[in-house]
N, C-alpha and C. Protein backbone atom coordinates (compact mmCIF):
# COMPACT_ATOMS: atom_id res chain seq x y z
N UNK A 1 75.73 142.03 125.21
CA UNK A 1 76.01 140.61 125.32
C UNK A 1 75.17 140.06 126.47
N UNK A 2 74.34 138.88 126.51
CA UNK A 2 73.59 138.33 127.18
C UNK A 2 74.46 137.41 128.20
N UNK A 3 74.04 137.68 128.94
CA UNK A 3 74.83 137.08 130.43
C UNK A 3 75.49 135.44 130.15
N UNK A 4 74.26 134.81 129.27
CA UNK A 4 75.15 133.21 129.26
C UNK A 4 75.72 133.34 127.76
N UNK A 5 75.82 134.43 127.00
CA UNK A 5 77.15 134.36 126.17
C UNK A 5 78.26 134.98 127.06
N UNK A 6 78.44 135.89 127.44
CA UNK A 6 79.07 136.20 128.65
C UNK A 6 79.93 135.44 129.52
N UNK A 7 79.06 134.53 129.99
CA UNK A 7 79.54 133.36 131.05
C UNK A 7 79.83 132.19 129.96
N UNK A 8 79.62 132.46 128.88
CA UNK A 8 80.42 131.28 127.90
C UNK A 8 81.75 131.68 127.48
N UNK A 9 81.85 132.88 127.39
CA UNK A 9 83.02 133.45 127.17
C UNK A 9 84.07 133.21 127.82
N UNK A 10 84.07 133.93 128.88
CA UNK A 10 84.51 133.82 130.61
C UNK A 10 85.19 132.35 130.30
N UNK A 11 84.25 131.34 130.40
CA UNK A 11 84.68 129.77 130.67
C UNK A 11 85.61 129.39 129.23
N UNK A 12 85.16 129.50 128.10
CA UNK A 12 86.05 129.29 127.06
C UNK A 12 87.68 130.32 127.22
N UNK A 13 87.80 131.23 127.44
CA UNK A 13 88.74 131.81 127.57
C UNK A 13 89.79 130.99 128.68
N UNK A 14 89.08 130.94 129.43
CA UNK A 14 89.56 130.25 130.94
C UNK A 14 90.15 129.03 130.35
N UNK A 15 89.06 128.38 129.83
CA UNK A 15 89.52 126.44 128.95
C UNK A 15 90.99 126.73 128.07
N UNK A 16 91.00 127.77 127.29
CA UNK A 16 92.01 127.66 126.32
C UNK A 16 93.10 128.29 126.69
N UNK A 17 92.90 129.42 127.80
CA UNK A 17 94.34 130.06 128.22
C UNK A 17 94.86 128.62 128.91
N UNK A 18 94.25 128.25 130.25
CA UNK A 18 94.39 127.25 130.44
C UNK A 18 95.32 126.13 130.03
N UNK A 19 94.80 125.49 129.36
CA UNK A 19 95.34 124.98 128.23
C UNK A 19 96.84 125.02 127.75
N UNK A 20 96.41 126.48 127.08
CA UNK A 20 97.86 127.01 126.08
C UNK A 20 98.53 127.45 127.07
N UNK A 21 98.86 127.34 128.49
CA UNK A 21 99.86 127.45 129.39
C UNK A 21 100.30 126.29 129.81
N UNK A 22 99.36 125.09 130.00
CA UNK A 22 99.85 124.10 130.53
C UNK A 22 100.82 123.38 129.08
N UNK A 23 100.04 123.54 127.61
CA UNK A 23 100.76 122.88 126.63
C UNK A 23 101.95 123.34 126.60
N UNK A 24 102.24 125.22 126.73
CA UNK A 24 103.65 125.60 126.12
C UNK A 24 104.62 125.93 127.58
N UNK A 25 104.39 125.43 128.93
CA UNK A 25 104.75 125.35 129.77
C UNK A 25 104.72 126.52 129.87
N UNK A 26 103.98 127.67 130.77
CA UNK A 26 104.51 128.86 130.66
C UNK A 26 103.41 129.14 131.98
N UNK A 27 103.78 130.78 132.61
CA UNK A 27 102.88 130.79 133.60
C UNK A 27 102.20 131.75 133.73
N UNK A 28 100.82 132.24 134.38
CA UNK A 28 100.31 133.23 134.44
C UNK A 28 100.37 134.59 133.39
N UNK A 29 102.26 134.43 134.60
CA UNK A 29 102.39 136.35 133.98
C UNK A 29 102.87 136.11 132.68
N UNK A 30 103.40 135.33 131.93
CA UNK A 30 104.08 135.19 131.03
C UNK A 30 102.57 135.60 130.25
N UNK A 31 101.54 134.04 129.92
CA UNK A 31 100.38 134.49 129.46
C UNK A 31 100.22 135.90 129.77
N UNK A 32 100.22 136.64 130.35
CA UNK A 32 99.86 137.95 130.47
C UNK A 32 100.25 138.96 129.47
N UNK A 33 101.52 138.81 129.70
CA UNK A 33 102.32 139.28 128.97
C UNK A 33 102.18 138.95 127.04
N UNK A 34 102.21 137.66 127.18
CA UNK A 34 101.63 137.71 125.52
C UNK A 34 100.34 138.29 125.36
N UNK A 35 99.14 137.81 126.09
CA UNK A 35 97.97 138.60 125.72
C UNK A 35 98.08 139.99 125.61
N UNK A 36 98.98 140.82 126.29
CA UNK A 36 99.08 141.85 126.01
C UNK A 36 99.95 142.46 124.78
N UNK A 37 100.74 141.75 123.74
CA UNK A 37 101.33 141.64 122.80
C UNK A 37 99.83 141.48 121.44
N UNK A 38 99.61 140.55 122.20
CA UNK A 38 98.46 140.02 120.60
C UNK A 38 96.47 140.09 121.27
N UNK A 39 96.61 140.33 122.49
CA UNK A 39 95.12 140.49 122.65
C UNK A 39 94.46 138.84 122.49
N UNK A 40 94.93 138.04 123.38
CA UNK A 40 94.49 136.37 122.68
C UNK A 40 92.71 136.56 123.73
N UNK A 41 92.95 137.41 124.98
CA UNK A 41 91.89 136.94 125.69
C UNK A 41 90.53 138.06 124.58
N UNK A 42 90.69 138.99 123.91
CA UNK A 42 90.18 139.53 123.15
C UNK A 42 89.12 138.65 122.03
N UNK A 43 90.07 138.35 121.50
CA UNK A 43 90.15 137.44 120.18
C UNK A 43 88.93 136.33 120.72
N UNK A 44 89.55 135.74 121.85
CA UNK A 44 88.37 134.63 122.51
C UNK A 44 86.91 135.22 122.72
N UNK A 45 86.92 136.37 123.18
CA UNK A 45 85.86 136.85 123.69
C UNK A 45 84.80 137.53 122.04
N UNK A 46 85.58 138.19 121.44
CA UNK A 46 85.11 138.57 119.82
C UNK A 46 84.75 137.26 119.17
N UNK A 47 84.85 136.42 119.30
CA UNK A 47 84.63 134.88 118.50
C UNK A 47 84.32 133.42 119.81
N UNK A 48 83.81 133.71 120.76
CA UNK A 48 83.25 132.55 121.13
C UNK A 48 82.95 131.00 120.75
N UNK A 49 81.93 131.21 119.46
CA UNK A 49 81.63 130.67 118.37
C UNK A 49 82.58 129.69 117.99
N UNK A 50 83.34 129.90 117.57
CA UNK A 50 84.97 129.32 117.18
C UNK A 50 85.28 128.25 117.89
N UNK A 51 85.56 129.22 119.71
CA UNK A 51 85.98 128.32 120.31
C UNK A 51 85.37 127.16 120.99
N UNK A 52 83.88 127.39 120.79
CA UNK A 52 82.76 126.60 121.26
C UNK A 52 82.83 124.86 120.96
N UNK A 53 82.81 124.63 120.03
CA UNK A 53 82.85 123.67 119.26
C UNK A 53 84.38 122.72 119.05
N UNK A 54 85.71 123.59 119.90
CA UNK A 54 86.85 122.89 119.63
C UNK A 54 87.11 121.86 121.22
N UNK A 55 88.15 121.41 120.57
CA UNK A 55 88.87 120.12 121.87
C UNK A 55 89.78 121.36 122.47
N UNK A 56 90.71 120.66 123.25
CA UNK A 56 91.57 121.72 124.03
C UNK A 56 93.06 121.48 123.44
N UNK A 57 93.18 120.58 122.51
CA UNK A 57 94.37 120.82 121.68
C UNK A 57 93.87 121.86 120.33
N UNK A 58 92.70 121.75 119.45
CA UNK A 58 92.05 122.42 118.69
C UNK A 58 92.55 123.79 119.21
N UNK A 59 91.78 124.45 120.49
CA UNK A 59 92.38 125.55 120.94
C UNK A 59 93.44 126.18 121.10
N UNK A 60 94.73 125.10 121.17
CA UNK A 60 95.64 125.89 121.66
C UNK A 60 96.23 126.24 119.81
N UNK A 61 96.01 125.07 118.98
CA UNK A 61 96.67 125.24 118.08
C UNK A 61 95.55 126.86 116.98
N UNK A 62 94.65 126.74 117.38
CA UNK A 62 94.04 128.51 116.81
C UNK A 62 94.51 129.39 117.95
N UNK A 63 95.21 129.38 118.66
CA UNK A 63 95.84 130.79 119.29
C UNK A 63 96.90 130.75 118.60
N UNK A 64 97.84 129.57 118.62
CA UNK A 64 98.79 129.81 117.94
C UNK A 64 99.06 130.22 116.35
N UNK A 65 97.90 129.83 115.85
CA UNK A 65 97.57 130.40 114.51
C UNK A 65 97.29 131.97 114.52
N UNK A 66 96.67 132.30 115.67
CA UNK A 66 96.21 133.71 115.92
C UNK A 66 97.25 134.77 116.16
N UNK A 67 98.27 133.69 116.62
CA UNK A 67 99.69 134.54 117.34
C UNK A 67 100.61 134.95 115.90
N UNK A 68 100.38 133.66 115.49
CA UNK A 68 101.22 133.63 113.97
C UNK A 68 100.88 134.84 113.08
N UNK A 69 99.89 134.55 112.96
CA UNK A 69 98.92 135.33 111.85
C UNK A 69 99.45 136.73 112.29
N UNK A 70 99.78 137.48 113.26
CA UNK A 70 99.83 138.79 114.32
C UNK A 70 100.97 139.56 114.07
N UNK A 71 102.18 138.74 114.02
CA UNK A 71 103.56 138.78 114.32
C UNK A 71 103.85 139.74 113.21
């Protein structure tokens, strides 16, 4: 992986965890704790692409699709 997909990653992950903590009120460890259930910071990093192109509601609602899809 080339350093500015890399550092796109990094920042998109950051934008949408972000995000999907401030939307579903929740904190850090909690996020932690789910990513470690479903792998969301994974998922971001395997598909960049995806998240490149979305808003920051767009985002939260494909994790939650991602979470869904998992369960």
């Amino acid at each position: 992986m080339s350093d500015l997909r890399l550092n796109n990653s990094i920042f998109l992950m950051y934008l949408a965890t972000e995000e999907y903590k401030r939307e579903h009120n929740m904190s850090s460890p909690q996020l932690l704790e789910l990513d470690e259930k479903y792998g969301i910071f994974s998922y971001i990093a395997d598909c960049p692409d995806v998240f490149d192109s979305m808003t920051k509601p767009e985002m939260v609602r494909e994790i939650d699709e991602y979470i869904a899809a998992n369960q």
